[in-house]
C-alpha atoms as a PDB file:
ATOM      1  CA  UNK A   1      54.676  14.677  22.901  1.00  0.00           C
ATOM      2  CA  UNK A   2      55.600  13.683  18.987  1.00  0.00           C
ATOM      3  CA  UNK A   3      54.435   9.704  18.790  1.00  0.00           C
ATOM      4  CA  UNK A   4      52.435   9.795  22.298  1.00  0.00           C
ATOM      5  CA  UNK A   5      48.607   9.113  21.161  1.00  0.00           C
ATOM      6  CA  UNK A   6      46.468  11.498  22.619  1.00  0.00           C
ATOM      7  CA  UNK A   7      44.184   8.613  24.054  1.00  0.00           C
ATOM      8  CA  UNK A   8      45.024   4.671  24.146  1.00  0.00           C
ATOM      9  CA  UNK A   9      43.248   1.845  25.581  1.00  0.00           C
ATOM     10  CA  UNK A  10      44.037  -1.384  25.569  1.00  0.00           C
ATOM     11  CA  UNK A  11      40.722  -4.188  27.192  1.00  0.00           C
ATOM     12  CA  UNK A  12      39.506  -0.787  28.703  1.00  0.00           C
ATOM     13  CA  UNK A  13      35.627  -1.616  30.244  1.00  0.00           C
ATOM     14  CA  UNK A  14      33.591  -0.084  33.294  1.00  0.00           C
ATOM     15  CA  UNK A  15      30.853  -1.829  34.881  1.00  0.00           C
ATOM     16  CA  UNK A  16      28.490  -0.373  37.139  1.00  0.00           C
ATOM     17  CA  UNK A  17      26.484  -3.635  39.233  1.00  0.00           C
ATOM     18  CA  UNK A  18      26.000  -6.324  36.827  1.00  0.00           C
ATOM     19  CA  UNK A  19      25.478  -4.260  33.486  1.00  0.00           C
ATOM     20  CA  UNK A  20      28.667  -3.032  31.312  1.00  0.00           C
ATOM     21  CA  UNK A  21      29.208   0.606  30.113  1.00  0.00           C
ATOM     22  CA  UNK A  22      32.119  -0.065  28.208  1.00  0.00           C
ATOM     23  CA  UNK A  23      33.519  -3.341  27.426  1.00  0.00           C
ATOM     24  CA  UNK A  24      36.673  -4.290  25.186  1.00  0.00           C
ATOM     25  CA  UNK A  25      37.475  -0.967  24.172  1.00  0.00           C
ATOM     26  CA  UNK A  26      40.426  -0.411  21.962  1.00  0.00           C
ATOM     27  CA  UNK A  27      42.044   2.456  20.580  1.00  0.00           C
ATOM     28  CA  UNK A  28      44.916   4.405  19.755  1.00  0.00           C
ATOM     29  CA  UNK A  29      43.828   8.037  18.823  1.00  0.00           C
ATOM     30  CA  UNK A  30      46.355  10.021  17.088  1.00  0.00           C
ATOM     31  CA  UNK A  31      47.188  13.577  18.691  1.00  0.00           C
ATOM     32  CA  UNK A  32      46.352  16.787  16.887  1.00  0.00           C
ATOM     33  CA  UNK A  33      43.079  15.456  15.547  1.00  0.00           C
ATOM     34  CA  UNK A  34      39.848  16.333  15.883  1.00  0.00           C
ATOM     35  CA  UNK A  35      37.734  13.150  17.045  1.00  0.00           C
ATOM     36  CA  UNK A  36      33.906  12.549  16.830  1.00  0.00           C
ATOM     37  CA  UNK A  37      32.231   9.889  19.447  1.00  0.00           C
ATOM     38  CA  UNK A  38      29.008   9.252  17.989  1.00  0.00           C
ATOM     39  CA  UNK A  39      26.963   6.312  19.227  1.00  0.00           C
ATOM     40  CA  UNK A  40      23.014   6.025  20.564  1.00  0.00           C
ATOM     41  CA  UNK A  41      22.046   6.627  24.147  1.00  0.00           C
ATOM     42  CA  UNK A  42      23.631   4.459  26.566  1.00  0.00           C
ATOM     43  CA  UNK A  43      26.498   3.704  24.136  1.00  0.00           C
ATOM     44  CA  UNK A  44      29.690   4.285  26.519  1.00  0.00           C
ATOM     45  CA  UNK A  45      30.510   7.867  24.932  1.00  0.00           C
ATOM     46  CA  UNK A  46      30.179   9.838  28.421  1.00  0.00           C
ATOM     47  CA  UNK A  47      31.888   6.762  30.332  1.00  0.00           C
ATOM     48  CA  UNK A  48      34.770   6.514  27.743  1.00  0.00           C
ATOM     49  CA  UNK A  49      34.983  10.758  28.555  1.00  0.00           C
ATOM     50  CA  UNK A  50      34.786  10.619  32.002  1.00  0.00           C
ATOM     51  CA  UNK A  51      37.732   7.576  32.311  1.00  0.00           C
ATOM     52  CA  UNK A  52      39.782   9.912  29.994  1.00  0.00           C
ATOM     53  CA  UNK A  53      39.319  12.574  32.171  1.00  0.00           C
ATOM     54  CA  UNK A  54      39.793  10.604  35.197  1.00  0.00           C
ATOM     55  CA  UNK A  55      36.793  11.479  36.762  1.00  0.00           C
ATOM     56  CA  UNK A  56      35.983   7.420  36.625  1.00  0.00           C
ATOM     57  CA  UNK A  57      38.859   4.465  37.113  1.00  0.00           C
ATOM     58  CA  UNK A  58      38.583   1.006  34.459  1.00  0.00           C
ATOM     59  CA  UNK A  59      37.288  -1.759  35.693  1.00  0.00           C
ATOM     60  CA  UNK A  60      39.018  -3.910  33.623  1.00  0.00           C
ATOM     61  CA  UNK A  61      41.797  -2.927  31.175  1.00  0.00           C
ATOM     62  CA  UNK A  62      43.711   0.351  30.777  1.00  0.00           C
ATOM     63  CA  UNK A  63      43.587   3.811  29.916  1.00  0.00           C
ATOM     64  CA  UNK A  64      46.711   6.540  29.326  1.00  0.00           C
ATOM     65  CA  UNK A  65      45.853   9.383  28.056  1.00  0.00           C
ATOM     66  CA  UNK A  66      49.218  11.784  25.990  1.00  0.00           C
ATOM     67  CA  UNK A  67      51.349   9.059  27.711  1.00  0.00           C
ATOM     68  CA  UNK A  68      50.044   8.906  31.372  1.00  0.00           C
ATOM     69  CA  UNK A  69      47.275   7.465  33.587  1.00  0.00           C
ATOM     70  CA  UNK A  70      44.544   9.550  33.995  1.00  0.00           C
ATOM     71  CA  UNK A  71      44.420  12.108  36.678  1.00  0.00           C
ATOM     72  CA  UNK A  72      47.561  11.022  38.370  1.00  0.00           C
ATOM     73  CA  UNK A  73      49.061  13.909  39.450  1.00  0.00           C
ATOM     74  CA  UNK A  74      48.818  18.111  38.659  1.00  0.00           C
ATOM     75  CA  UNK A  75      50.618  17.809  35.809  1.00  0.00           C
ATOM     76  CA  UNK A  76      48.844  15.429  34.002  1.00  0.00           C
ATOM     77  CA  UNK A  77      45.740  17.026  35.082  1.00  0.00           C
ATOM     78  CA  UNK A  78      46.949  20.397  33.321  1.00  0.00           C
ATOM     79  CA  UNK A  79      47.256  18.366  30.107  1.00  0.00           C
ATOM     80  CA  UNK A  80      43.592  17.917  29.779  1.00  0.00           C
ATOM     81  CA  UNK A  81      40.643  20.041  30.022  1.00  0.00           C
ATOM     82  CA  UNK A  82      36.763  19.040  30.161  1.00  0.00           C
ATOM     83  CA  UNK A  83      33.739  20.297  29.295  1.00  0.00           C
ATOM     84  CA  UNK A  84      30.636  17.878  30.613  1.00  0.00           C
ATOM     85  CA  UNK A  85      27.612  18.001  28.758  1.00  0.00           C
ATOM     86  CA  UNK A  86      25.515  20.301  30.986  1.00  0.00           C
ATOM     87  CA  UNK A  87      28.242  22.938  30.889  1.00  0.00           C
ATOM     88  CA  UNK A  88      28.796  23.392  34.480  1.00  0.00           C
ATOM     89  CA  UNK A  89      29.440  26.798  35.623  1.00  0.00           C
ATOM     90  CA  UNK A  90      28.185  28.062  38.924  1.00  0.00           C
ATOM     91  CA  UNK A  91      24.762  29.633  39.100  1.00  0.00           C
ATOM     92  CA  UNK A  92      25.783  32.269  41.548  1.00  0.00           C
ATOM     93  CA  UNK A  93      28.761  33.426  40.249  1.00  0.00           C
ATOM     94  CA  UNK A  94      29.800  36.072  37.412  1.00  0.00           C
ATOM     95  CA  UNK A  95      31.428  35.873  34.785  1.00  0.00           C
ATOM     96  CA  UNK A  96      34.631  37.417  36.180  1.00  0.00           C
ATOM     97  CA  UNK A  97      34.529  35.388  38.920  1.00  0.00           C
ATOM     98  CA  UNK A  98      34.413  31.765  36.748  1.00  0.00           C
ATOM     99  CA  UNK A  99      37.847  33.556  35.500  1.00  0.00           C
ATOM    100  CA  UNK A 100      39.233  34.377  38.268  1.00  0.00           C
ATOM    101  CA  UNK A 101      38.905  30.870  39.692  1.00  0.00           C
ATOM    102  CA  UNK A 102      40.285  29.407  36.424  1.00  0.00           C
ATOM    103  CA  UNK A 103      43.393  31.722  37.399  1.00  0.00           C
ATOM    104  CA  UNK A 104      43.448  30.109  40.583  1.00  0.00           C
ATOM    105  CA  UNK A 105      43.010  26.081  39.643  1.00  0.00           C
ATOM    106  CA  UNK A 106      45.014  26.140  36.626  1.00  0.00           C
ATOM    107  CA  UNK A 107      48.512  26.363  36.106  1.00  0.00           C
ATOM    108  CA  UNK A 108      48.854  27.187  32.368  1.00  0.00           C
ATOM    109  CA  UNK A 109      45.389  29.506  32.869  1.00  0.00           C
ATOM    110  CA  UNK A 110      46.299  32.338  30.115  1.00  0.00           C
ATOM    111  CA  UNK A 111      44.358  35.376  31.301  1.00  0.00           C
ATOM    112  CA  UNK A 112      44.945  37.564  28.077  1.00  0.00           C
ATOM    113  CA  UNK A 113      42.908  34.357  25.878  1.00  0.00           C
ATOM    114  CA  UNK A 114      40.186  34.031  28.693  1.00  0.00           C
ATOM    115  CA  UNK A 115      39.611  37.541  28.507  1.00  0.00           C
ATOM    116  CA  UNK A 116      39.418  38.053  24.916  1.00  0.00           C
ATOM    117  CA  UNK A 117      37.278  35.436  24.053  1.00  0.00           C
ATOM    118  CA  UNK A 118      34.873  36.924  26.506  1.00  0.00           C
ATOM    119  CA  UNK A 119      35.012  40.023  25.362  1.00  0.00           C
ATOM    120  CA  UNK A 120      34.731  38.751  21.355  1.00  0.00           C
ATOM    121  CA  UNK A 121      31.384  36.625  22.744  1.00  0.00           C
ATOM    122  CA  UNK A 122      29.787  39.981  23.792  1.00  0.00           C
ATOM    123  CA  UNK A 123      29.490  38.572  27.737  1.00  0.00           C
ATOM    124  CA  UNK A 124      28.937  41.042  30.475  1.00  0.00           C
ATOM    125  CA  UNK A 125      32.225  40.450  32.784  1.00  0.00           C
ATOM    126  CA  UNK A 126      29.447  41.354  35.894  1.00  0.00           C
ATOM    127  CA  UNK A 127      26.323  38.882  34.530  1.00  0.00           C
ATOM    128  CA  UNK A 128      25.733  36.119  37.427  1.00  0.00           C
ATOM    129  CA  UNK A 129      26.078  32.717  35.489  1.00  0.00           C
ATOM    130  CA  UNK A 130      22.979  31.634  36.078  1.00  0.00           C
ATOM    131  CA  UNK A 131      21.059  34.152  34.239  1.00  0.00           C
ATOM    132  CA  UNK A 132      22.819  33.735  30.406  1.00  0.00           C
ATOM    133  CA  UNK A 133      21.490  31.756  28.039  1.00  0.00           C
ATOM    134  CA  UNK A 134      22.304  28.046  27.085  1.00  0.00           C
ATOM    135  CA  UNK A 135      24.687  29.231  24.442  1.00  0.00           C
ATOM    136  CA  UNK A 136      26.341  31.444  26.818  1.00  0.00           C
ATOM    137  CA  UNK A 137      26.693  28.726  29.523  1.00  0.00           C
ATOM    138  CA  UNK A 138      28.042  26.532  26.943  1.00  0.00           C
ATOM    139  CA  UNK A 139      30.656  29.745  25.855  1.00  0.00           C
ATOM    140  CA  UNK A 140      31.761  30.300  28.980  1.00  0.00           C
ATOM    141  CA  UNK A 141      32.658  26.524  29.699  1.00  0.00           C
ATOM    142  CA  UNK A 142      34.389  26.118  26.649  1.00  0.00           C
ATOM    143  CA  UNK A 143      36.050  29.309  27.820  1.00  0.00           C
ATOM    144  CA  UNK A 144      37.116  27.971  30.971  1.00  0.00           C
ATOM    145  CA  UNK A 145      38.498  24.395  28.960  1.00  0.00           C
ATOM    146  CA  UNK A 146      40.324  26.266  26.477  1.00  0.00           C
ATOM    147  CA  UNK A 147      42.040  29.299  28.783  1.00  0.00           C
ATOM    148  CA  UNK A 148      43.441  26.200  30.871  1.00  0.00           C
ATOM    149  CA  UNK A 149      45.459  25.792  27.814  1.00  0.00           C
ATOM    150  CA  UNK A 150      45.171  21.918  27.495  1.00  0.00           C
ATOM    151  CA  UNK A 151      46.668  19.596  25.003  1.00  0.00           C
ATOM    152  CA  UNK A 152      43.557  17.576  24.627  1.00  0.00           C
ATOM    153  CA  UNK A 153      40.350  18.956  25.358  1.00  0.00           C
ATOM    154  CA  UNK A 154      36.854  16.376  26.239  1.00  0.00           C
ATOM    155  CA  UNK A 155      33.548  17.755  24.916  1.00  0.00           C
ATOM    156  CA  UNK A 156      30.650  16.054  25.830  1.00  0.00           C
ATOM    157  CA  UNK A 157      27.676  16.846  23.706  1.00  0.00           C
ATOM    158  CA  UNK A 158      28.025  20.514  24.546  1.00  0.00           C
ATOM    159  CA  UNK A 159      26.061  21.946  22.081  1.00  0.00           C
ATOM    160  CA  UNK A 160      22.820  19.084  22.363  1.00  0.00           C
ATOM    161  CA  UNK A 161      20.882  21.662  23.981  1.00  0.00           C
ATOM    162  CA  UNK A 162      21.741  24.290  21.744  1.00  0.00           C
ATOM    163  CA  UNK A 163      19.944  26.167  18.789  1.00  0.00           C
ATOM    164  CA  UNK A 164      21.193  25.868  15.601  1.00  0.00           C
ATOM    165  CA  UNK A 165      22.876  29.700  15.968  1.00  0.00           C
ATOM    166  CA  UNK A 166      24.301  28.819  18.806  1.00  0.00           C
ATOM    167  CA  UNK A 167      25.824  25.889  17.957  1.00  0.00           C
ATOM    168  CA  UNK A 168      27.541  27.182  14.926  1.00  0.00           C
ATOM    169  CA  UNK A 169      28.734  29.725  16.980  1.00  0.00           C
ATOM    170  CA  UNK A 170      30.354  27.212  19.582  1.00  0.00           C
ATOM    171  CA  UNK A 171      31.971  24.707  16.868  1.00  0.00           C
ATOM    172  CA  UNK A 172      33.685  28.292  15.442  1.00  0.00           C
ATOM    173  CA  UNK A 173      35.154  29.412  18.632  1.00  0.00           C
ATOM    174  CA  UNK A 174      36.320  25.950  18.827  1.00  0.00           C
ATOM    175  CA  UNK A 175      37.979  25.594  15.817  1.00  0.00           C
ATOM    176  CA  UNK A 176      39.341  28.960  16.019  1.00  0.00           C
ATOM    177  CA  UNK A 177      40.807  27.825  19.407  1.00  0.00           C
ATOM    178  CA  UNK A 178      42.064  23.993  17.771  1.00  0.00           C
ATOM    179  CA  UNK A 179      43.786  26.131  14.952  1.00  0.00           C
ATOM    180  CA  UNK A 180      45.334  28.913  17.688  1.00  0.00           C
ATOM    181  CA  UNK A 181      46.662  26.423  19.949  1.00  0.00           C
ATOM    182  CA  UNK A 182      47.084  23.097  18.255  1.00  0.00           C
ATOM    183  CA  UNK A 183      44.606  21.501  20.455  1.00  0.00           C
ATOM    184  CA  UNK A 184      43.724  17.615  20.560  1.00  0.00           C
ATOM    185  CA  UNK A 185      40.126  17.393  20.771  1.00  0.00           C
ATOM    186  CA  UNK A 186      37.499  14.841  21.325  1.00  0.00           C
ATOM    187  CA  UNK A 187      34.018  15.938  20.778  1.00  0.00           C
ATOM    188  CA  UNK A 188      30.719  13.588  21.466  1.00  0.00           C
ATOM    189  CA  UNK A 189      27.870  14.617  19.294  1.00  0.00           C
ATOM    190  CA  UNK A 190      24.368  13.161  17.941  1.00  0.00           C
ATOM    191  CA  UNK A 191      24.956  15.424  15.342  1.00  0.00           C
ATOM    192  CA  UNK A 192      26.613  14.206  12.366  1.00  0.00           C
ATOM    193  CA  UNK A 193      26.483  17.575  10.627  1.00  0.00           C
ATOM    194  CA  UNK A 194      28.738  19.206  13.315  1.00  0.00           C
ATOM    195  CA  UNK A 195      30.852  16.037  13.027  1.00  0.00           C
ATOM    196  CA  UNK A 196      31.666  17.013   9.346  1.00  0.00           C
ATOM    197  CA  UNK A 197      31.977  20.296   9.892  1.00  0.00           C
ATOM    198  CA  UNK A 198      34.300  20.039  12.677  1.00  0.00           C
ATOM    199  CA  UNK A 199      36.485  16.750  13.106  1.00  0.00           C
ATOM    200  CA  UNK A 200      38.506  14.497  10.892  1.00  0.00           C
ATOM    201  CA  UNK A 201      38.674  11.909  13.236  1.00  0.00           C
ATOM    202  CA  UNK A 202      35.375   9.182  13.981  1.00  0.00           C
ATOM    203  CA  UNK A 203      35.020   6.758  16.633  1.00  0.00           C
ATOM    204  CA  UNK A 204      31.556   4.996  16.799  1.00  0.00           C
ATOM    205  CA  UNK A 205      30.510   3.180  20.091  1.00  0.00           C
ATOM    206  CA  UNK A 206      27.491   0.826  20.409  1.00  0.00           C
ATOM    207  CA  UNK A 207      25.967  -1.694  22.577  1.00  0.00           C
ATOM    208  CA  UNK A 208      29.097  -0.380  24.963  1.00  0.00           C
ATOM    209  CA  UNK A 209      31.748  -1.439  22.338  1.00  0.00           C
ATOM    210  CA  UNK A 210      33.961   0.380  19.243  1.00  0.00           C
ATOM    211  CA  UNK A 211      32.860  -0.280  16.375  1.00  0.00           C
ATOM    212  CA  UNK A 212      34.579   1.873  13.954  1.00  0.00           C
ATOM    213  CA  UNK A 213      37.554   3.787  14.222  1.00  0.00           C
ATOM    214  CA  UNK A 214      39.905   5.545  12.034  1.00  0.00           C
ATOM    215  CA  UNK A 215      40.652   8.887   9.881  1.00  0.00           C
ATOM    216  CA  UNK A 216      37.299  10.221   8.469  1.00  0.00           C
ATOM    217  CA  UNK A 217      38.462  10.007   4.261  1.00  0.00           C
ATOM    218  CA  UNK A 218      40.120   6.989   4.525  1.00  0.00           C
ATOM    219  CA  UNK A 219      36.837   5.651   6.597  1.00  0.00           C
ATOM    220  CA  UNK A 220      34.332   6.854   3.539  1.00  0.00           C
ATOM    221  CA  UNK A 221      37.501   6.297   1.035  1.00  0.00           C
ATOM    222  CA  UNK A 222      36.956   2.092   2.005  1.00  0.00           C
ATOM    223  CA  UNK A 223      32.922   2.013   2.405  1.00  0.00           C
ATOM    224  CA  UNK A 224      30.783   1.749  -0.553  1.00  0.00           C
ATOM    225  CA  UNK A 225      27.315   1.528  -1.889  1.00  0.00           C
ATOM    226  CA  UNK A 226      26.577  -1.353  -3.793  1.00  0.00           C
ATOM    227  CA  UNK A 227      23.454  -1.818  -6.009  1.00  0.00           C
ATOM    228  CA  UNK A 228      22.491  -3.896  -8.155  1.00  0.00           C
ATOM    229  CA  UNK A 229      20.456  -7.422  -9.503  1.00  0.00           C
ATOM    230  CA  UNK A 230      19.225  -9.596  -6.227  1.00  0.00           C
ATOM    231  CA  UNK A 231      21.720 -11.957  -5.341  1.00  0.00           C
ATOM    232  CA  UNK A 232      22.945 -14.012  -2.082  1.00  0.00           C
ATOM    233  CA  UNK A 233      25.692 -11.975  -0.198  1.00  0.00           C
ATOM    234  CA  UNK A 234      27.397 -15.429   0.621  1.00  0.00           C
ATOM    235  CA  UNK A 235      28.890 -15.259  -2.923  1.00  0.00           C
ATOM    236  CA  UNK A 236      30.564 -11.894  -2.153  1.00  0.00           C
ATOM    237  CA  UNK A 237      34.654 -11.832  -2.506  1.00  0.00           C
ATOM    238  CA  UNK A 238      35.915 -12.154   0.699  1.00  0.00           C
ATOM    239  CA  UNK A 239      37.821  -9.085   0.986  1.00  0.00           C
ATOM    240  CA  UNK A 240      33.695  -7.467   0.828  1.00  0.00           C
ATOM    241  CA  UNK A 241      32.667  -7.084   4.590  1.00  0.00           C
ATOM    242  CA  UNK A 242      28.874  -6.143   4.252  1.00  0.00           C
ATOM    243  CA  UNK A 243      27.742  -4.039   6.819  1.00  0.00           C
ATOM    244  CA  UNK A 244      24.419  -3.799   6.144  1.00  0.00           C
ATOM    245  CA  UNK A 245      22.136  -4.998   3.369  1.00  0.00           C
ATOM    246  CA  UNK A 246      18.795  -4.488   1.926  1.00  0.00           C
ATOM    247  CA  UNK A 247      16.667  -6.673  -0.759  1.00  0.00           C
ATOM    248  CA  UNK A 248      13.750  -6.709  -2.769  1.00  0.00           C
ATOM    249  CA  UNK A 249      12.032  -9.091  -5.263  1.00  0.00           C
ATOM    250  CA  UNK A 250      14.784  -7.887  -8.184  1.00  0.00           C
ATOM    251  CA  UNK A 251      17.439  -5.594  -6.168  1.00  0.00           C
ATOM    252  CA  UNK A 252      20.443  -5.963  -3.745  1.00  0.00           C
ATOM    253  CA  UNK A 253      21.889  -2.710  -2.009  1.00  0.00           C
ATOM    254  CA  UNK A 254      24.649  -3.189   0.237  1.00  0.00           C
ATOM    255  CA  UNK A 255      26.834  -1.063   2.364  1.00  0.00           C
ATOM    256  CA  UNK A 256      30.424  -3.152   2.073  1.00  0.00           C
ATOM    257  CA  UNK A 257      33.740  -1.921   3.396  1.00  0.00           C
ATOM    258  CA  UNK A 258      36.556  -2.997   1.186  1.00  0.00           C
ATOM    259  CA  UNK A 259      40.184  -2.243   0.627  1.00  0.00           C
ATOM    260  CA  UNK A 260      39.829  -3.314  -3.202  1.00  0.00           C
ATOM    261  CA  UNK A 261      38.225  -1.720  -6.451  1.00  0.00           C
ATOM    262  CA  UNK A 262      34.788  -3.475  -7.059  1.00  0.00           C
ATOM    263  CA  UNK A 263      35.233  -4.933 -10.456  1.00  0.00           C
ATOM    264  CA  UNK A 264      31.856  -6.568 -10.564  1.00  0.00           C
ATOM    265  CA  UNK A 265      30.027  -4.470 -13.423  1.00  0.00           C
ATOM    266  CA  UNK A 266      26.472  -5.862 -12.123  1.00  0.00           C
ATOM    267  CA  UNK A 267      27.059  -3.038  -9.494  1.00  0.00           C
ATOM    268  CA  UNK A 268      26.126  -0.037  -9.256  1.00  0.00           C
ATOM    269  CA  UNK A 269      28.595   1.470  -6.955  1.00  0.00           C
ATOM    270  CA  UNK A 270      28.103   5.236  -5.293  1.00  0.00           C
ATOM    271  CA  UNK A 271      30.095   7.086  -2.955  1.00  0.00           C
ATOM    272  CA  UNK A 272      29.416   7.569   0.829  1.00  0.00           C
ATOM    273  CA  UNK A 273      28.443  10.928   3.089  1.00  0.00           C
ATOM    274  CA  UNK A 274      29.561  10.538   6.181  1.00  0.00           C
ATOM    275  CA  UNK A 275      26.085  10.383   7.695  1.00  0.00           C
ATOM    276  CA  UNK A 276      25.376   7.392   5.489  1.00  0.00           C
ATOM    277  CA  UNK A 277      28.736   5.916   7.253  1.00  0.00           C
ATOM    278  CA  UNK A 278      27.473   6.170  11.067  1.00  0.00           C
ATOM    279  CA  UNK A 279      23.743   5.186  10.254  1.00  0.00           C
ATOM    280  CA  UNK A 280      24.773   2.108   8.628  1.00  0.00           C
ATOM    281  CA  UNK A 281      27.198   1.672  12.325  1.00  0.00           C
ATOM    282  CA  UNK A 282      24.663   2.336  14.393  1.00  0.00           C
ATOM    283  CA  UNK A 283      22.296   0.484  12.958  1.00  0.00           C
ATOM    284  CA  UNK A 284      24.607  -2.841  12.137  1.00  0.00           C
ATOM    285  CA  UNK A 285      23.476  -6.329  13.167  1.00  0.00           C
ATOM    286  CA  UNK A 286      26.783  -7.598  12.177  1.00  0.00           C
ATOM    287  CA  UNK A 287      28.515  -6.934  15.558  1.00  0.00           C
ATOM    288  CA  UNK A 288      31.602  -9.106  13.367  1.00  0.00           C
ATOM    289  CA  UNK A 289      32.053  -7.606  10.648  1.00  0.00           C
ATOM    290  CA  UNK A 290      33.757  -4.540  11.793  1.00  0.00           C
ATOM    291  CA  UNK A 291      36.060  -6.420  13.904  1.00  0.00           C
ATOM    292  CA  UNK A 292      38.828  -5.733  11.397  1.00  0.00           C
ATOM    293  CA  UNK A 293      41.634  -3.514  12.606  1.00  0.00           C
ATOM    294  CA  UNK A 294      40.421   0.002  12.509  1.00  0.00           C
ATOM    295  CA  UNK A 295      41.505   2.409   9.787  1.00  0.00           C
ATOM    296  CA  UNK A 296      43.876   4.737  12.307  1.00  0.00           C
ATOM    297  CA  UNK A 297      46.717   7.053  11.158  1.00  0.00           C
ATOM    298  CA  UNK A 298      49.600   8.169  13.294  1.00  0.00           C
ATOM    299  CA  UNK A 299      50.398  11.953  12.267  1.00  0.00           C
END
């Protein structure tokens, strides 16, 4: 699958009655990356999940997802494993039997990694589903995703219901599993510190659109933090997109993206943390300014 993006859509939008849950979406994700979907509530994250999984069809524009439609046939379904964010597994079955239906659905199931990682989580092979813990449930999916041996494996917010124990211990099992079996992954979180700790890849959504694309160091490598004497943004080089700003009586501070060194010594200019980065995204009035082709990288 060398050159075949894990995910690409091209005008890709779903409407549900009148109101939009995606709208214009664009993108061209790279395989063998680790992705972050971050966005508010509402965003698009879980409908831009569920059209990749082919659990929804576009209402406008397209969707392919390692080179085919979504869903289209077994194979294509065997390419792509999903975990939604409630971690499904069935209440009144065990442990055993969630693998032992895995054997059944999936053709690529691997037994020998189901097993293991069940055994290395310390899960009774007899306890009934419904009576494990969050964490466990959440385990056990990602289990069940990963033993189907995918290429590119959806996460929806698994780990928002999750203590913070827990949720380390997920995002290890998962990397362990990314690094094992050169997985593609897409992970939606709220949480940007599980975003640096596990992707290299950011997408932000808002207000149903992408915002932001593009590897995570060349993303912080081209934002910056300006400060400096109060001044009128209009007067700003054009290749200095601000995306967002703040002013007092005697001081500027602006978040700018730029491709160029800021040569301006009346600024201050700091560094980025990728938390910094999605705040300013989320909380951009400048729908525009981002409009700019994203910073992607085919590896």
């Amino acid at each position: 699958m060398t050159g075949v993006p894990a995910l690409s859509a091209h005008g890709l939008g779903k409407r549900y009655r009148r109101r939009w849950a995606l709208q214009d979406c664009d993108l061209e994700v790279p395989t063998g990356r680790v992705v972050g979907l971050v966005g508010p509530n509402g965003a698009g994250k879980s409908t831009l999940l569920n059209l990749a999984a082919g659990l929804l069809t576009p209402t406008s524009g397209s969707i392919e997802v390692l080179g085919g439609r979504p869903a289209s046939g077994a194979e294509q379904l065997a390419k792509v494993g999903f975990v939604a964010q409630d971690a499904p597994t069935y209440n009144s079955l065990s442990v055993a039997d969630h693998l032992q239906l895995g054997a059944r659905l999936y053709p690529r199931w691997d037994a020998e990694l189901a097993s293991a990682k069940i055994e290395r989580l310390g899960l009774d092979p007899r306890q009934r589903a419904g009576r494990l813990s969050g964490g466990q449930r959440a385990q056990l999916a990602l289990t069940l995703g990963v033993a189907k041996r995918p290429e590119l494996l959806l996460l929806d917010e698994p780990v928002a219901s999750l203590d913070p124990l827990a949720r380390r211990d997920f995002l290890q099992d998962l990397m362990t599993s990314v690094a094992e079996q050169e997985l593609s992954v897409i992970l939606s979180s709220h949480l940007v510190s599980d975003l640096e700790r596990a992707c290299d890849y950011l997408i932000v959504l808002v207000g149903s659109r992408v915002l932001l694309s593009g590897d995570i160091e060349e993303l912080l490598a081209a934002h910056h933090r300006l400060t400096g004497p109060r001044r009128d943004i209009s007067r700003l080089p054009a290749d200095q997109h601000v995306i967002s700003e703040r002013h007092t009586d005697r001081q500027t501070t602006l978040l700018i993206r730029t491709d160029q060194p800021v040569l301006d010594p009346a600024w201050t200019v700091t560094p980025l943390t990728l938390e910094d980065l999605v705040l300013a995204y989320l909380g951009s009035d400048r729908p525009s300014t981002p409009a700019r082709p994203s910073l992607e990288v085919q590896r």
